[in-house]
C-alpha atoms as a PDB file:
ATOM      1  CA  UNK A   1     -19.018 -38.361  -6.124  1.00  0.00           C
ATOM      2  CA  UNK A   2     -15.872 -37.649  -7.820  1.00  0.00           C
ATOM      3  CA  UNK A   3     -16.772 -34.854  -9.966  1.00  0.00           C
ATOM      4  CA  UNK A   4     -18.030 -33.007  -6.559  1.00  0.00           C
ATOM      5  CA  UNK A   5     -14.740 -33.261  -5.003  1.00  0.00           C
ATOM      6  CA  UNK A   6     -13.092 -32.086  -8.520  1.00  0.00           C
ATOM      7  CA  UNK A   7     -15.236 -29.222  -8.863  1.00  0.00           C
ATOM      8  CA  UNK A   8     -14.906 -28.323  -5.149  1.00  0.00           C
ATOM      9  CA  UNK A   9     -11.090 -28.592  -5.262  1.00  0.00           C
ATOM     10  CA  UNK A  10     -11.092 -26.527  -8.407  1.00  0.00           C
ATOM     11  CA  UNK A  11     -13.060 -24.025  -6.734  1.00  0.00           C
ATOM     12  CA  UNK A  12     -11.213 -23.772  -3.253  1.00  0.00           C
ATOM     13  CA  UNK A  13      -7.655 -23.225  -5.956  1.00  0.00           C
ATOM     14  CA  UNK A  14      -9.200 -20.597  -7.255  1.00  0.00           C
ATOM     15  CA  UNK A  15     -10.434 -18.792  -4.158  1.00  0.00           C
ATOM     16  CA  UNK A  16      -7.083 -19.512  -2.678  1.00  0.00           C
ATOM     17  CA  UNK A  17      -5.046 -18.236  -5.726  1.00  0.00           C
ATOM     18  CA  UNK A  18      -7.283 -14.681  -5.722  1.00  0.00           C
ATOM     19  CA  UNK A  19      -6.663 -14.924  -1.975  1.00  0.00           C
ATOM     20  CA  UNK A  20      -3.166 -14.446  -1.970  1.00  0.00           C
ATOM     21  CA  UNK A  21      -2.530 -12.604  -5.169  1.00  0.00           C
ATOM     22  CA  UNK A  22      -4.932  -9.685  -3.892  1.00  0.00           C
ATOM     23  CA  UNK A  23      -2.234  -7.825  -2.021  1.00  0.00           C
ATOM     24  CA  UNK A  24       0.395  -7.965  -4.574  1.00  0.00           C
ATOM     25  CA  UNK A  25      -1.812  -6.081  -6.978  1.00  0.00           C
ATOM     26  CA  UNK A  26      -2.821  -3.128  -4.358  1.00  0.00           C
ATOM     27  CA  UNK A  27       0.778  -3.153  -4.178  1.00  0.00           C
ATOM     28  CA  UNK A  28       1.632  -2.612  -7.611  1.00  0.00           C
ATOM     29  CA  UNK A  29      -1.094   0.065  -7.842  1.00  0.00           C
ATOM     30  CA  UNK A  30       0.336   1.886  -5.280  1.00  0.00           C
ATOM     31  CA  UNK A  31       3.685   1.771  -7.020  1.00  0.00           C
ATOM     32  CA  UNK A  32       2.398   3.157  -9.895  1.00  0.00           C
ATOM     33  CA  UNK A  33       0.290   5.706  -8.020  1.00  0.00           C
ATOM     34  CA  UNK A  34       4.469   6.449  -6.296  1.00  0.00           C
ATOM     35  CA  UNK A  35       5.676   6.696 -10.079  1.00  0.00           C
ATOM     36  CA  UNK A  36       2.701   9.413 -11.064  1.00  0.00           C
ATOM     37  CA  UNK A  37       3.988  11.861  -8.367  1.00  0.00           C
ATOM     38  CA  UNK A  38       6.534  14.499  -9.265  1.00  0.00           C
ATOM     39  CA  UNK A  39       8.858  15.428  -6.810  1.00  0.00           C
ATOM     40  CA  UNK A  40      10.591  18.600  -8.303  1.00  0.00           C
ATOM     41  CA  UNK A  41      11.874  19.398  -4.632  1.00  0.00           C
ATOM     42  CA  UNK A  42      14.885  16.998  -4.498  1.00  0.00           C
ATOM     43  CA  UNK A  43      15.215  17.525  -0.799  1.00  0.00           C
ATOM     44  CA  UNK A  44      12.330  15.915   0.493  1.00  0.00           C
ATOM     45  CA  UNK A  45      12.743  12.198   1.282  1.00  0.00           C
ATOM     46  CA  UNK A  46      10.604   9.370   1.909  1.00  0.00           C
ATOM     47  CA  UNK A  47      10.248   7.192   4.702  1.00  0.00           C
ATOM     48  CA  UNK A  48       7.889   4.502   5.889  1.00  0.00           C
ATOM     49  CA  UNK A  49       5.229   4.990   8.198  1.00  0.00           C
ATOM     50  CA  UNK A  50       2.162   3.449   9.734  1.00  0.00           C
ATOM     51  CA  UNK A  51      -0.729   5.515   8.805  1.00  0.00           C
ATOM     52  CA  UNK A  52      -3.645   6.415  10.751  1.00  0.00           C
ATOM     53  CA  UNK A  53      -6.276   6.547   8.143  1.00  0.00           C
ATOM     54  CA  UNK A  54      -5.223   3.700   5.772  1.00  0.00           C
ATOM     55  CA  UNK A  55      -4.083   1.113   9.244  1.00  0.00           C
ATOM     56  CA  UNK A  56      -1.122   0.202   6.888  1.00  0.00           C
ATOM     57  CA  UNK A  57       2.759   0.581   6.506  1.00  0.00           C
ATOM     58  CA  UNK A  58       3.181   2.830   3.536  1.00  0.00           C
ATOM     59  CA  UNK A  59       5.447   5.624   2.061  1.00  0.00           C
ATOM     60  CA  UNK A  60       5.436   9.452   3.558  1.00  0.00           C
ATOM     61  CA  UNK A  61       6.948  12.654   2.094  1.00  0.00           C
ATOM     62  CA  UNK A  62       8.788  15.037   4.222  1.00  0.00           C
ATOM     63  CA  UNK A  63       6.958  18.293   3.086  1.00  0.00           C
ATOM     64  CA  UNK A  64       8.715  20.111   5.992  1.00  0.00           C
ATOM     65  CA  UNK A  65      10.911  18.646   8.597  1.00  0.00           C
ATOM     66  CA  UNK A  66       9.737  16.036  10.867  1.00  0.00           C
ATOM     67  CA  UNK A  67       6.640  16.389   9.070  1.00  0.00           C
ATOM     68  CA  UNK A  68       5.082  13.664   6.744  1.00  0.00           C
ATOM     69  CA  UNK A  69       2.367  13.251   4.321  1.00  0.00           C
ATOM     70  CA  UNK A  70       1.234  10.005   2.993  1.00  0.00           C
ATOM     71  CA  UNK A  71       1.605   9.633  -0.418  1.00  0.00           C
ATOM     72  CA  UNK A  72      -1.496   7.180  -1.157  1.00  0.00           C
ATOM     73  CA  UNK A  73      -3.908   9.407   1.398  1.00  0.00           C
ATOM     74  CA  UNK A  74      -2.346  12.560   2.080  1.00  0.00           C
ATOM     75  CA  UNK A  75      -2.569  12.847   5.937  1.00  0.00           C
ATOM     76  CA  UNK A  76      -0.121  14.529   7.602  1.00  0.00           C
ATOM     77  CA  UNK A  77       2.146  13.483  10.081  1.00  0.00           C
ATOM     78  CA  UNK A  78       3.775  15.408  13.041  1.00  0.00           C
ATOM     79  CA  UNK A  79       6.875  13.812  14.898  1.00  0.00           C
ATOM     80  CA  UNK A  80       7.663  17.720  15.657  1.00  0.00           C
ATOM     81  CA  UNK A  81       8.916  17.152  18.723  1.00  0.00           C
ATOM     82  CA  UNK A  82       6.899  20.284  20.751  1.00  0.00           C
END
């Protein structure tokens, strides 16, 4: 009876472990996908948005004023005010 608790212990650790550590490497690839982009226009800045398509925070471009594209999905968004 104690090897079944052992092995079930083990296994919930290691479920638990990939768990938590799952986000901190989409993170890190979307660093790296941030690091691949070449801004040559030094005006633009980033900000952080919610974005529609991905349902997450995450970093937007200013490709024209008041308007943002997502760096990991590239939808545009419009605070234009009309």
């Amino acid at each position: 009876m104690h090897w079944v608790s052992f092995i079930t212990g083990v296994v919930v650790t290691l479920f638990g472990y990939s768990l938590f550590t799952a986000d901190k490497n989409e993170d890190e690839e979307d660093e790296l996908l941030d690091e691949d982009v070449l801004v040559h226009d030094f005006q633009s800045r980033y900000v952080t948005l919610s974005c529609q398509s991905c349902r997450k925070l995450k970093r937007h471009r200013e490709i024209e004023p008041n308007l943002f594209e997502c760096t990991k999905c590239r939808r545009q968004t419009d605070v234009r005010v009309s």
